[in-house]
C-alpha atoms as a PDB file:
ATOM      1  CA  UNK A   1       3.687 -97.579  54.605  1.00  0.00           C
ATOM      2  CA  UNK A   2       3.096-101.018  55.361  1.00  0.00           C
ATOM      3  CA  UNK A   3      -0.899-100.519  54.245  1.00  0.00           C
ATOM      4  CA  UNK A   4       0.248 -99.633  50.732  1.00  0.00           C
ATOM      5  CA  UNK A   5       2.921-102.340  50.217  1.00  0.00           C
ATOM      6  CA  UNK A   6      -0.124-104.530  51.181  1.00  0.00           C
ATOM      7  CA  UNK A   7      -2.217-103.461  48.801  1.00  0.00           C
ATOM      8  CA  UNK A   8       0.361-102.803  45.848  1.00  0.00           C
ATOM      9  CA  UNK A   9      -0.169-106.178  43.950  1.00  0.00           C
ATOM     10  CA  UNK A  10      -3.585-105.635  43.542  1.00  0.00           C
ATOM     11  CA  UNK A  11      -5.331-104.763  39.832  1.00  0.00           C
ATOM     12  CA  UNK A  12      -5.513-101.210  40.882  1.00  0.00           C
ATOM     13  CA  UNK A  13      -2.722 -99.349  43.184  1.00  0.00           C
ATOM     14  CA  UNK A  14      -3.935 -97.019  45.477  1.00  0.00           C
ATOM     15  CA  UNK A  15      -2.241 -93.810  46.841  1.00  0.00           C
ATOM     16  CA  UNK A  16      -1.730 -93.178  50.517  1.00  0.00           C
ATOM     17  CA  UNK A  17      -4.510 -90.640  50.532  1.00  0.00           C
ATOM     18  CA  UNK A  18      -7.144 -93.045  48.888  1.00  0.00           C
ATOM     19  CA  UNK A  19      -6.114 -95.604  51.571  1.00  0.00           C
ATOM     20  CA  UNK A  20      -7.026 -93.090  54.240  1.00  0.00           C
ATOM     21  CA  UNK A  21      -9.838 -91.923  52.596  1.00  0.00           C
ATOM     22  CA  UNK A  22     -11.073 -95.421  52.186  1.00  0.00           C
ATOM     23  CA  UNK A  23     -10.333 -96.431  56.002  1.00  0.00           C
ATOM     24  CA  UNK A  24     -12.080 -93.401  57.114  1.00  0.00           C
ATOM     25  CA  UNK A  25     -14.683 -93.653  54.906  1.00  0.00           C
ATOM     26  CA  UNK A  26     -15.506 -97.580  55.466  1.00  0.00           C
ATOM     27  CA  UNK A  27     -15.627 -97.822  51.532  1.00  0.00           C
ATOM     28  CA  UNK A  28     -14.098 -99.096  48.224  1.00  0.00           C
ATOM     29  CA  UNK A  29     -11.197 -96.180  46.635  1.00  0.00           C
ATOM     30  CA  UNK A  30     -12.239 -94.744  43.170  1.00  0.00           C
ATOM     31  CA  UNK A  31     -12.679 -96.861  40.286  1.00  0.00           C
ATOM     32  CA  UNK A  32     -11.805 -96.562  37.029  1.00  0.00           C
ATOM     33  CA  UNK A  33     -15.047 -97.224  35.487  1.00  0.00           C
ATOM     34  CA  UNK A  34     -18.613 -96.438  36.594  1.00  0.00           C
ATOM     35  CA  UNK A  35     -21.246 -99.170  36.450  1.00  0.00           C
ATOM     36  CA  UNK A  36     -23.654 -98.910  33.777  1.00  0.00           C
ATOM     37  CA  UNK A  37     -25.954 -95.788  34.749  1.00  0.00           C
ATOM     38  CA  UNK A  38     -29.338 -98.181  34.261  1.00  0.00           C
ATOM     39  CA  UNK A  39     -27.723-100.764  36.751  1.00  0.00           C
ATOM     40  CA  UNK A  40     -27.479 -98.081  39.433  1.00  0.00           C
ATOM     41  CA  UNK A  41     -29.812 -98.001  42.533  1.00  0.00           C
ATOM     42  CA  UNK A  42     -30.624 -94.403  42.702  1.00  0.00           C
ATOM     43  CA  UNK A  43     -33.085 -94.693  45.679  1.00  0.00           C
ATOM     44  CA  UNK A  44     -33.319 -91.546  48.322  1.00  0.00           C
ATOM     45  CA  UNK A  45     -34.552 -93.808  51.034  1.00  0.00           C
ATOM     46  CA  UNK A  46     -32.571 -96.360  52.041  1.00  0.00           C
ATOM     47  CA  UNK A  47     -31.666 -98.736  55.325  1.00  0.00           C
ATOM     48  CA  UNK A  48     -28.288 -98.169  56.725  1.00  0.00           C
ATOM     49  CA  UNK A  49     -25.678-101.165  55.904  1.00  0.00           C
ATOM     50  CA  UNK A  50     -26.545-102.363  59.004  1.00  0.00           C
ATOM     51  CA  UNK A  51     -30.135-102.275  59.127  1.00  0.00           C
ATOM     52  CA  UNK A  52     -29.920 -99.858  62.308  1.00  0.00           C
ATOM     53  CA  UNK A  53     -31.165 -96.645  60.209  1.00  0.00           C
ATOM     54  CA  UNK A  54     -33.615 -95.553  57.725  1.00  0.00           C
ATOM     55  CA  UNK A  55     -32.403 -92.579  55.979  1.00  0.00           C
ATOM     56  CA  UNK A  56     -33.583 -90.852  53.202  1.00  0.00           C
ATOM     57  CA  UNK A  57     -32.474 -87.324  51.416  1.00  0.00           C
ATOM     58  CA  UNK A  58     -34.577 -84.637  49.496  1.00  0.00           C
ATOM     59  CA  UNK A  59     -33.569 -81.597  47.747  1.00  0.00           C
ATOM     60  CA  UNK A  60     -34.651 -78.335  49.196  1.00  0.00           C
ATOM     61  CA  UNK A  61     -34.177 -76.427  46.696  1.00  0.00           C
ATOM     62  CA  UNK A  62     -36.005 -79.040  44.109  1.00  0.00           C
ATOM     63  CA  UNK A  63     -33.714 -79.881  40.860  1.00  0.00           C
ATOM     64  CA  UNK A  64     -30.188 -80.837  41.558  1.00  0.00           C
ATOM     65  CA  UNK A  65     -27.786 -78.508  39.122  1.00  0.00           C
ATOM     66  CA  UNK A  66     -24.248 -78.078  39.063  1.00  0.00           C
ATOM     67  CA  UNK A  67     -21.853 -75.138  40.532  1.00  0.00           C
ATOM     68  CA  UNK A  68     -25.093 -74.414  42.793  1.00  0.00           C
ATOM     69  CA  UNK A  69     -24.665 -74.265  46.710  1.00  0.00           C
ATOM     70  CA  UNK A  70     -28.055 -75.706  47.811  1.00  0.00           C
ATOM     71  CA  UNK A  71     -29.950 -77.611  50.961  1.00  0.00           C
ATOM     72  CA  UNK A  72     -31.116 -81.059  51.511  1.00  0.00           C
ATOM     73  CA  UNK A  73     -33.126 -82.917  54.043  1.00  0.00           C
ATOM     74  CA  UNK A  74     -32.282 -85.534  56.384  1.00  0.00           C
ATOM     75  CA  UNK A  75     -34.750 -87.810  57.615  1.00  0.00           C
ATOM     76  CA  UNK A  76     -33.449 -90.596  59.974  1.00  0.00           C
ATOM     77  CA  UNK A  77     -35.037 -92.773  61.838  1.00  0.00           C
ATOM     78  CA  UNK A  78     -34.725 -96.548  63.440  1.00  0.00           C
ATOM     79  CA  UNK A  79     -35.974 -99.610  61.264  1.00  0.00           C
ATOM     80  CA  UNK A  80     -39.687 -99.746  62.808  1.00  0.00           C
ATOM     81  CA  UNK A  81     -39.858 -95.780  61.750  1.00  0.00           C
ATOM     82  CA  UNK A  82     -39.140 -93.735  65.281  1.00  0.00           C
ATOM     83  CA  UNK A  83     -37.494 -90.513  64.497  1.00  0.00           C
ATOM     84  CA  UNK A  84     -33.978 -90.494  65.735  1.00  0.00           C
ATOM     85  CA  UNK A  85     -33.452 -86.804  66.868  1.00  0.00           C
ATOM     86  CA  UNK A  86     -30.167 -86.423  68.791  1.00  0.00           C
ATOM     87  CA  UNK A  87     -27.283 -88.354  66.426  1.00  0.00           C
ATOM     88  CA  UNK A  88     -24.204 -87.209  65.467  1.00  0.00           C
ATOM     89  CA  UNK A  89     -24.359 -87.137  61.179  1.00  0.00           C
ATOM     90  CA  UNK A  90     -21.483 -87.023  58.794  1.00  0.00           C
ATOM     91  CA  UNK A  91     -22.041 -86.678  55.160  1.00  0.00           C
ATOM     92  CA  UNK A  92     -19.345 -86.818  52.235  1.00  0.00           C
ATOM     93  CA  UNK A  93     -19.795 -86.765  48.568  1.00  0.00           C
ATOM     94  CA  UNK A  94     -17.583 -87.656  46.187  1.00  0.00           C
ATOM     95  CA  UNK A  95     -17.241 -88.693  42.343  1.00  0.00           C
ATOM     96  CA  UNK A  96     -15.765 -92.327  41.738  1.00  0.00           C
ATOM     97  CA  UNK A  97     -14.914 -92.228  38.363  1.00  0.00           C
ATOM     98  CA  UNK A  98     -12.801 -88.991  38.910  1.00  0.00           C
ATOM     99  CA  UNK A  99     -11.519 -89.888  42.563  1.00  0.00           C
ATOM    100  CA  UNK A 100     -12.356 -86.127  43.791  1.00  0.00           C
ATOM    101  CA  UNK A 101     -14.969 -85.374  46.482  1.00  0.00           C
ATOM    102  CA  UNK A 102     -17.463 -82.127  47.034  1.00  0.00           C
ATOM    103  CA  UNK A 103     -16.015 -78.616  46.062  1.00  0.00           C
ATOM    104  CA  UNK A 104     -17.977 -77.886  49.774  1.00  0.00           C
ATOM    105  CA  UNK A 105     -17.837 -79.009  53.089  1.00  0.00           C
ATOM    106  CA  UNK A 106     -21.447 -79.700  54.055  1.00  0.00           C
ATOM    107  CA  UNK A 107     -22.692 -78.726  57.149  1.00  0.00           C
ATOM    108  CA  UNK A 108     -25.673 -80.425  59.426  1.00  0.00           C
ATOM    109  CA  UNK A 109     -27.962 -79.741  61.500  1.00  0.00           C
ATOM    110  CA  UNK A 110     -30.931 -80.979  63.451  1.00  0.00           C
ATOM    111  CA  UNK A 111     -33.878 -79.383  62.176  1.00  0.00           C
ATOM    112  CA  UNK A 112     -36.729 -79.441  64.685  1.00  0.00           C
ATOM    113  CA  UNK A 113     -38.607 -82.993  65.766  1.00  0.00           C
ATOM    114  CA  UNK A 114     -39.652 -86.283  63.820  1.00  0.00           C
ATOM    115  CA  UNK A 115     -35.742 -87.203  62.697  1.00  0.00           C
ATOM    116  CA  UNK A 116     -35.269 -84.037  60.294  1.00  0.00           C
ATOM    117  CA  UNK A 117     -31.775 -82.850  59.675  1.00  0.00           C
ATOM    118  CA  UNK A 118     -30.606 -80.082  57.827  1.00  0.00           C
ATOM    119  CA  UNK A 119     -27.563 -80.241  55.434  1.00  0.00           C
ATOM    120  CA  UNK A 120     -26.007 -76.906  53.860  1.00  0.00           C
ATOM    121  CA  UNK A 121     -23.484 -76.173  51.702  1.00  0.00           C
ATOM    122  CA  UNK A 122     -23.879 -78.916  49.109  1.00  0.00           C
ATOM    123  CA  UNK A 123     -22.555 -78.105  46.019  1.00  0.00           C
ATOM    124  CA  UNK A 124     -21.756 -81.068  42.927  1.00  0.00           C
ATOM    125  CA  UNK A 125     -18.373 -79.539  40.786  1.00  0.00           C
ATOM    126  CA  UNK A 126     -19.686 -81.637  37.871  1.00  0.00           C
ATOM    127  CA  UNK A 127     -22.344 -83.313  36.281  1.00  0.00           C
ATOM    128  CA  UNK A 128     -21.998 -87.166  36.198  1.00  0.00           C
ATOM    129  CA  UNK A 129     -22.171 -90.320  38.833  1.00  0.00           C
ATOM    130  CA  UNK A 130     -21.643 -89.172  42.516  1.00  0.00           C
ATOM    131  CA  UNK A 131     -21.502 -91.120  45.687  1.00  0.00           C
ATOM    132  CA  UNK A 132     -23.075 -89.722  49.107  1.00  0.00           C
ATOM    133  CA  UNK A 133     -22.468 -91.041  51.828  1.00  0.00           C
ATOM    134  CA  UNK A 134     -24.068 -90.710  55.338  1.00  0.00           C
ATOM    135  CA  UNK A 135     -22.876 -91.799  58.954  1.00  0.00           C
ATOM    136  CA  UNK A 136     -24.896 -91.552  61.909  1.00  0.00           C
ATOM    137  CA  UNK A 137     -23.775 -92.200  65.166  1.00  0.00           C
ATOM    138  CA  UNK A 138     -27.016 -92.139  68.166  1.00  0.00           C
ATOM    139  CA  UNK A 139     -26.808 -93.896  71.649  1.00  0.00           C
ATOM    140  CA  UNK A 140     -23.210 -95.448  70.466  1.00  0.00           C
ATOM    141  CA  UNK A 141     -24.454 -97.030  67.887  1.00  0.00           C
ATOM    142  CA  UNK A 142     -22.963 -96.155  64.437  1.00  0.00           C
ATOM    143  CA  UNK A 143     -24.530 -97.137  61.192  1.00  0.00           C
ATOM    144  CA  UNK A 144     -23.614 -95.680  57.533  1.00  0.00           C
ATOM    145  CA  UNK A 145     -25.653 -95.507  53.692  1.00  0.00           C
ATOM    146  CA  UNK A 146     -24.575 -94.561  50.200  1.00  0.00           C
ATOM    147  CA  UNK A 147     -26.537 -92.987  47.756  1.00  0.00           C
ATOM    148  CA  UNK A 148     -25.793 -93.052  43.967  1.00  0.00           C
ATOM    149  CA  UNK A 149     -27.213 -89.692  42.247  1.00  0.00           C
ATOM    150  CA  UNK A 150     -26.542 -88.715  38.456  1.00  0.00           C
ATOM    151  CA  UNK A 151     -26.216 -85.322  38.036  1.00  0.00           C
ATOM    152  CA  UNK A 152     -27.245 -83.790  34.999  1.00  0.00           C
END
């Protein structure tokens, strides 16, 4: 496609399904090497790119491990800290280094008051550097965050 002959002189080549991955994802395609694991910002509460969210993730189920289906939960809210209840939230995972994404498809869902969301069906194939991402769409207005987590 026209995309990929665009893109084809550039240091790293990138197949037709990273290109839609990456337009549908708003982000950069796998790299070949991951930053140094110190360098990392491995915050769980962060501002959306866009400064129109504050999200931040926690564990349900406490420890991260590997090959383990377990919960987290979503807290969203707008930047002066009012719980946004009613958005529409997208979450994908996946592993730059080894340009695959979650073994699972996580499901949300809004968990009571005060912003809280629900997210099931998380599951990290490996240990190593993974990418989360998070969209939120509320009153038409759509804002997205990446976490970095190392998984033992």
């Amino acid at each position: 496609s026209e995309e990929i002959e665009k893109i084809q002189g550039t240091e790293q080549a990138k197949t037709a399904s990273e290109v839609s991955e990456t337009k549908a994802m708003d982000q950069e395609p796998a790299v070949t090497q991951a930053p140094d694991p110190e360098e990392l910002d491995y915050a769980t509460s962060k501002l959306s790119a866009n400064g129109k969210y504050k999200i931040s993730y926690q564990s349900i189920s406490g420890i991260i491990k590997t090959n383990r289906i377990h919960s987290w939960e979503l807290t969203i809210s707008d930047p002066d800290g009012q719980p946004v209840n009613d958005a529409r939230v997208l979450l994908t995972g996946k592993m730059p280094e080894h340009g695959h994404g979650l073994p699972t498809h996580p499901e949300i869902t809004r968990a009571g008051f005060y912003g809280l969301y629900r997210v099931d069906n998380m599951k990290f194939s490996m240990p190593g550097w993974w990418v989360i991402s998070i969209s939120v769409m509320a009153n038409d207005v759509p804002d997205s965050v990446s976490f970095n987590l190392n998984i033992p």
